[in-house]
N, C-alpha and C. Protein backbone atom coordinates (compact mmCIF):
# COMPACT_ATOMS: atom_id res chain seq x y z
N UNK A 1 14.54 -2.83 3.57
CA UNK A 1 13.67 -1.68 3.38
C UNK A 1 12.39 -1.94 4.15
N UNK A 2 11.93 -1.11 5.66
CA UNK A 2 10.83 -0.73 5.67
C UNK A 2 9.70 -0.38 5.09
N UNK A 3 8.72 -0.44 5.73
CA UNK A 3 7.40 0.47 4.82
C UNK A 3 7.78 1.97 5.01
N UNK A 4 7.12 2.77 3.40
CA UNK A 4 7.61 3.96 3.41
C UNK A 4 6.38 4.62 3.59
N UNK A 5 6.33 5.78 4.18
CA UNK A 5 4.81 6.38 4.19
C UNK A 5 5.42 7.26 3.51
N UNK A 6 3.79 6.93 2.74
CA UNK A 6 4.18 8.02 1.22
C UNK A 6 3.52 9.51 1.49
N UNK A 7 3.31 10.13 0.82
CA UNK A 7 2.35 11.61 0.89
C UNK A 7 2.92 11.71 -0.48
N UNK A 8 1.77 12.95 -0.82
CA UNK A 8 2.13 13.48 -2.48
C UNK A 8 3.52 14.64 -2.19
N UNK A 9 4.00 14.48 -1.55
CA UNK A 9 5.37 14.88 -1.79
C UNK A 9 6.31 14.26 -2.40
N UNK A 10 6.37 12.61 -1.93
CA UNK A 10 7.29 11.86 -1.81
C UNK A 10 6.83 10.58 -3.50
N UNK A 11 5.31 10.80 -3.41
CA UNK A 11 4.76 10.01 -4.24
C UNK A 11 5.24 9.63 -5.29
N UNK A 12 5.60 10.15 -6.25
CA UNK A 12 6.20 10.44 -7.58
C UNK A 12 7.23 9.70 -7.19
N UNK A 13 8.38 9.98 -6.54
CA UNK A 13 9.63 9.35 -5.93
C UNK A 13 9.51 8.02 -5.55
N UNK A 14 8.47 7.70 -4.70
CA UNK A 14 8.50 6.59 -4.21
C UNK A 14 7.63 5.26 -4.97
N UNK A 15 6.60 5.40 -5.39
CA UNK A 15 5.55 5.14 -6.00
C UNK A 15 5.77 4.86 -7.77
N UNK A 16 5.78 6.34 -8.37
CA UNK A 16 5.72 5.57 -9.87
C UNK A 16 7.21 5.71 -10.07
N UNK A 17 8.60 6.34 -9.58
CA UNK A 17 9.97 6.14 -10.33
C UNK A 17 10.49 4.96 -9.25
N UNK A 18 9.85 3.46 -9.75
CA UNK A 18 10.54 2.30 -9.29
C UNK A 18 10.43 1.52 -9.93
N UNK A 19 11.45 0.46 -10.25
CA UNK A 19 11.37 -0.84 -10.81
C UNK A 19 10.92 -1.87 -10.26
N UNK A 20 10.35 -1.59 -9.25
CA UNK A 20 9.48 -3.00 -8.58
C UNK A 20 8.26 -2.51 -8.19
N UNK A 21 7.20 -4.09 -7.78
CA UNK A 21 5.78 -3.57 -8.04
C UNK A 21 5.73 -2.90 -6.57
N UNK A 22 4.65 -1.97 -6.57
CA UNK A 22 5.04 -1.30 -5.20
C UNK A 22 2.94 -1.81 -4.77
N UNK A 23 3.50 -1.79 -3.21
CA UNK A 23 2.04 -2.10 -2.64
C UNK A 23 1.72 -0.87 -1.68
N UNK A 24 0.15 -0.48 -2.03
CA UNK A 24 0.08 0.95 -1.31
C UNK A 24 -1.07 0.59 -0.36
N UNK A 25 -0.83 0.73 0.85
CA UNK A 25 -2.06 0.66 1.65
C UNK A 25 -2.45 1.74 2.40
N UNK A 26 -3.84 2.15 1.88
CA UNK A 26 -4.58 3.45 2.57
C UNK A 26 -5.33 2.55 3.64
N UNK A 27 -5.27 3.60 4.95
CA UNK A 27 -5.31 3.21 6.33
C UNK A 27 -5.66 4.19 6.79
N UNK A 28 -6.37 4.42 8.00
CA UNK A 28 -6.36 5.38 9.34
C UNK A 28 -6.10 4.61 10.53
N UNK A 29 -5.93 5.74 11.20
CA UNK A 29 -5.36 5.35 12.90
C UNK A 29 -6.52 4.65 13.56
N UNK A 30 -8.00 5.23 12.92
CA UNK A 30 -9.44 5.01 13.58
C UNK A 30 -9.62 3.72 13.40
N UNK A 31 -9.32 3.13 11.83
CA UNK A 31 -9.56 2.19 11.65
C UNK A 31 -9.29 1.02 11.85
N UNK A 32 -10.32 0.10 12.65
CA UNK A 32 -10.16 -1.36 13.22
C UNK A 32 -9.45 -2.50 12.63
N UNK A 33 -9.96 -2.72 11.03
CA UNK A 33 -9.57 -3.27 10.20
C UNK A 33 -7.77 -3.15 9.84
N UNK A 34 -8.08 -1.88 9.57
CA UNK A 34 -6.46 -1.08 9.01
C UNK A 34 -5.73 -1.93 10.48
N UNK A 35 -5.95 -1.51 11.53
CA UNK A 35 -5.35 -2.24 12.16
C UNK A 35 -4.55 -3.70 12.61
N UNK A 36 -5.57 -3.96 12.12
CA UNK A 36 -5.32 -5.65 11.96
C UNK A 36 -4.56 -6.02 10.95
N UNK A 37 -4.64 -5.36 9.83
CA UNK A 37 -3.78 -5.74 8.23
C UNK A 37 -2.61 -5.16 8.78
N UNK A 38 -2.86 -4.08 9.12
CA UNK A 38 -0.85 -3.29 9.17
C UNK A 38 0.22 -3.60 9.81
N UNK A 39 -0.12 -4.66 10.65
CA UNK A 39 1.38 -5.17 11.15
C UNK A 39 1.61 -6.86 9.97
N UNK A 40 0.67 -7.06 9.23
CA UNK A 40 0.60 -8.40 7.75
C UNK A 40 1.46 -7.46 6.77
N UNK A 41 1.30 -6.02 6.75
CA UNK A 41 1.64 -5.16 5.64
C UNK A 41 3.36 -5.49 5.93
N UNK A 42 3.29 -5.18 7.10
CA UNK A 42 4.49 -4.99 7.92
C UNK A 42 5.64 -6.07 7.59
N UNK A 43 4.96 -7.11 8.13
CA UNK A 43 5.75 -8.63 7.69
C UNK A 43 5.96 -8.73 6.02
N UNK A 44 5.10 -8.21 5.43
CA UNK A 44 5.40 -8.63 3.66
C UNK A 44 6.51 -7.53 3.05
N UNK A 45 6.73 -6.42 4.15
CA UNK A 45 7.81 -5.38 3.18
C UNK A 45 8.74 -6.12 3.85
N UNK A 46 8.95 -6.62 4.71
CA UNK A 46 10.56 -7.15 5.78
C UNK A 46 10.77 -8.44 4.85
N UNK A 47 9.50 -9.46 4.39
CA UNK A 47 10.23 -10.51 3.19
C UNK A 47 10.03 -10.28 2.28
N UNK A 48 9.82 -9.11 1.52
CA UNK A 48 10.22 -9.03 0.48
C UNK A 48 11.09 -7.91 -0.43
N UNK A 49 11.95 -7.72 0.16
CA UNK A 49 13.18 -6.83 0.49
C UNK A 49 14.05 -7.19 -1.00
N UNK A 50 13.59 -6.10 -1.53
CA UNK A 50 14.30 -5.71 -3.28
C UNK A 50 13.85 -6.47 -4.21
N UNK A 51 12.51 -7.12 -3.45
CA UNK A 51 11.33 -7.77 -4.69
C UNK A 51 10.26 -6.91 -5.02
N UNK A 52 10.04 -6.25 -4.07
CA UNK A 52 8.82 -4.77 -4.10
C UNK A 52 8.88 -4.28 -2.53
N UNK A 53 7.99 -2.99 -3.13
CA UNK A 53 7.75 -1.95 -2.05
C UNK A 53 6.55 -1.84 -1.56
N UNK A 54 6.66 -1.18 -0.26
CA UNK A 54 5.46 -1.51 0.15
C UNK A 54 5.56 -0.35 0.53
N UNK A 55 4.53 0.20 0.69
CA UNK A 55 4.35 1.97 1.35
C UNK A 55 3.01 1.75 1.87
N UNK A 56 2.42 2.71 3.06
CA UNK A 56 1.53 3.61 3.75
C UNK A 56 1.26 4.57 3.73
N UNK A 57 -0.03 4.72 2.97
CA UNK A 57 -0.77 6.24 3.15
C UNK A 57 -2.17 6.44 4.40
N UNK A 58 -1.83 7.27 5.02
CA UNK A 58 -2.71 7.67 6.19
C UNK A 58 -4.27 8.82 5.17
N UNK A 59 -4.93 8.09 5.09
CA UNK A 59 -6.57 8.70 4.44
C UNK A 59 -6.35 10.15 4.91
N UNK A 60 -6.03 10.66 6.38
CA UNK A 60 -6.88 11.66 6.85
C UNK A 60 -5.67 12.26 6.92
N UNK A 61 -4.23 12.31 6.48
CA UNK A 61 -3.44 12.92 6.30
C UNK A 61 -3.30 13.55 4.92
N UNK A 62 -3.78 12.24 3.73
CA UNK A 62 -3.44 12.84 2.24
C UNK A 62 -4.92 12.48 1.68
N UNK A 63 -5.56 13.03 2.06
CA UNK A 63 -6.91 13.04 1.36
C UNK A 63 -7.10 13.11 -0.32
N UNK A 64 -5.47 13.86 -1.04
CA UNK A 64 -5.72 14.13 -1.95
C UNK A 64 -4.84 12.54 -2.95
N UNK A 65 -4.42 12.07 -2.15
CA UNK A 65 -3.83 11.04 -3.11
C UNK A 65 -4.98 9.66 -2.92
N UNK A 66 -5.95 9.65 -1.43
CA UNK A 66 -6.67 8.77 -1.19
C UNK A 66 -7.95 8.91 -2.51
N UNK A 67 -7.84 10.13 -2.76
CA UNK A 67 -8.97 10.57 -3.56
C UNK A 67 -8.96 10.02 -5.08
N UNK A 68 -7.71 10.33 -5.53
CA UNK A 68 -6.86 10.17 -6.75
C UNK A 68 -7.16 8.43 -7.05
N UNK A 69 -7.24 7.46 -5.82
CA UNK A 69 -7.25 5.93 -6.24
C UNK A 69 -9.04 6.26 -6.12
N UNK A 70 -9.47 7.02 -5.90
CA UNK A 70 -10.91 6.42 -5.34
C UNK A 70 -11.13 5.73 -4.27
N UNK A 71 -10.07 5.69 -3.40
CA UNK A 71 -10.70 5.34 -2.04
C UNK A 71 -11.80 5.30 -1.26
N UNK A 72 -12.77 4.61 -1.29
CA UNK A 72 -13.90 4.96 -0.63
C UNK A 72 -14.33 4.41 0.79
N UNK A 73 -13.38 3.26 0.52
CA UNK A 73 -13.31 2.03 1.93
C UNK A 73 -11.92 1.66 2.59
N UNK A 74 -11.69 1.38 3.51
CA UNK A 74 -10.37 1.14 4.12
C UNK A 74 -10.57 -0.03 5.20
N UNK A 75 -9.67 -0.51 5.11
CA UNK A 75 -7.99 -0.35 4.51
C UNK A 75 -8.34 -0.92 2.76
N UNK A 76 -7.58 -0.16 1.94
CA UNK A 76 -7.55 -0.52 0.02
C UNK A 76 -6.05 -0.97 0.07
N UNK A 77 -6.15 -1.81 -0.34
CA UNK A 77 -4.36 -2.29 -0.99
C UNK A 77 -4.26 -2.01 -2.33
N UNK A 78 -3.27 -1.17 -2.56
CA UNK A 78 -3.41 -0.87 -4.25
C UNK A 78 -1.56 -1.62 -4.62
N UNK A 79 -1.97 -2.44 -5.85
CA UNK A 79 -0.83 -2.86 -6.30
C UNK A 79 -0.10 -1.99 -7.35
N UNK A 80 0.40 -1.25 -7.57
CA UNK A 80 1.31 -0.14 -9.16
C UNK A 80 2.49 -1.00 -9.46
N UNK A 81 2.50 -1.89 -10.79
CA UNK A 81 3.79 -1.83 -11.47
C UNK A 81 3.92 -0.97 -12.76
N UNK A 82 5.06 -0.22 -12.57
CA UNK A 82 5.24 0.70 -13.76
C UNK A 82 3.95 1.68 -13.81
N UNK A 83 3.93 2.30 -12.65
CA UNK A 83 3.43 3.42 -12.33
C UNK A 83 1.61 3.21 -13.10
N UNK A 84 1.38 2.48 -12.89
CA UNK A 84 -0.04 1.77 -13.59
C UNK A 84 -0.53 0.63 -12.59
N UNK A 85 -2.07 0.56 -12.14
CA UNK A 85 -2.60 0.25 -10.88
C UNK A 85 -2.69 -1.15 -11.54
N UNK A 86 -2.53 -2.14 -11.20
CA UNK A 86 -2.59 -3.43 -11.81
C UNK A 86 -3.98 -3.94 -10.95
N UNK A 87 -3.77 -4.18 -9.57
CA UNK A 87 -4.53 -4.79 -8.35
C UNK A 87 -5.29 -3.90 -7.27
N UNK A 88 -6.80 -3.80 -7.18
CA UNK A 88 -6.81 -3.77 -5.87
C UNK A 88 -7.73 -4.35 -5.09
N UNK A 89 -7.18 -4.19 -3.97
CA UNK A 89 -8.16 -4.87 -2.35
C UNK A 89 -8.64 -3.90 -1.28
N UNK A 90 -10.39 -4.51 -1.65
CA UNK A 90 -10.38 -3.63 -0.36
C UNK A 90 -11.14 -4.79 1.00
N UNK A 91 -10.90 -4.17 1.78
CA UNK A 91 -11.22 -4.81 3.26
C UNK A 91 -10.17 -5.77 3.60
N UNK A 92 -9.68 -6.10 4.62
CA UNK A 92 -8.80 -6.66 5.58
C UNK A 92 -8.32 -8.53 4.54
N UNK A 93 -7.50 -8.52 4.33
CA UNK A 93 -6.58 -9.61 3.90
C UNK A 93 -5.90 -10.62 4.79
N UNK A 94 -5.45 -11.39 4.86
CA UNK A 94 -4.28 -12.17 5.22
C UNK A 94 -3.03 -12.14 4.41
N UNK A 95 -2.21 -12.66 5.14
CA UNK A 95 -0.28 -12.43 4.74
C UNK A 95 -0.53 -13.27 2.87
N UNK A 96 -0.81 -14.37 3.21
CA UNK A 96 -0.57 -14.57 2.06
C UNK A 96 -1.51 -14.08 1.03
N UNK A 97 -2.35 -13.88 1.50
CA UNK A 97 -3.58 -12.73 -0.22
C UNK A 97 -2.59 -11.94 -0.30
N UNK A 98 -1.92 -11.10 0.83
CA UNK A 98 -1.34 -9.45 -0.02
C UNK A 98 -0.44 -10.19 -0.56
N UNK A 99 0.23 -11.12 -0.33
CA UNK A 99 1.98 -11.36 -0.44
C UNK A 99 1.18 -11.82 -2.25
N UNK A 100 0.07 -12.41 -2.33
CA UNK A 100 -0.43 -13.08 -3.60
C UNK A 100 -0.86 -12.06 -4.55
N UNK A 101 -1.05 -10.62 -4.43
CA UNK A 101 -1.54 -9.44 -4.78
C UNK A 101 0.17 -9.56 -5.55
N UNK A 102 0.99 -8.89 -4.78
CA UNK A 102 2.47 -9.05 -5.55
C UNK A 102 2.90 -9.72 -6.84
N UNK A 103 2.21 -11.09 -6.59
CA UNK A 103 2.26 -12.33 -7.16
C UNK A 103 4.30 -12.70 -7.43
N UNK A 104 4.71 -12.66 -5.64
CA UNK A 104 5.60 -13.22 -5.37
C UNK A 104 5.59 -14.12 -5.17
């Protein structure tokens, strides 16, 4: 399983009806930072494949779900198990903080 980019279409589906902890990272294209984390995001959904999910939300695409966490800074890593926000991060991480956010 890839990263899924979510939107509030898919949200509900992807996000709170799962049995594993899911990792959400709000990002823009603009952003320098976001940049740098999203190919770390990248590597942690490819190893950890039916341990959790990892999804992408674009800020300036779903303003209304960025809003919903309180997004105020980017890139935010939000951790949800059982549809309830356990973790979050904001500003640029390394592989193993997010992979440690999981607490895989």
């Amino acid at each position: 399983m890839s990263v899924v980019s979510i939107t509030k279409e898919n949200f509900e589906q992807e996000v709170m009806n799962t049995d594993v902890p899911v990792l959400v990272d709000f990002w823009a294209p603009w952003c320098g930072p976001c940049r740098m984390v999203s190919p770390l995001v990248d590597q942690v959904a490819e190893e950890l494949i039916g341990k959790a999910k990892v999804g992408k939300i674009n800020v300036d695409e779903q303003p209304e779900l960025a809003s919903s966490f309180n997004v105020m800074s980017i890139p935010t890593l939000v951790v949800l198990k059982d549809g309830k926000v356990v973790k979050i991060s904001v500003g640029a991480k390394g592989k193993d903080q997010i992979k440690e956010m999981l607490n895989v």
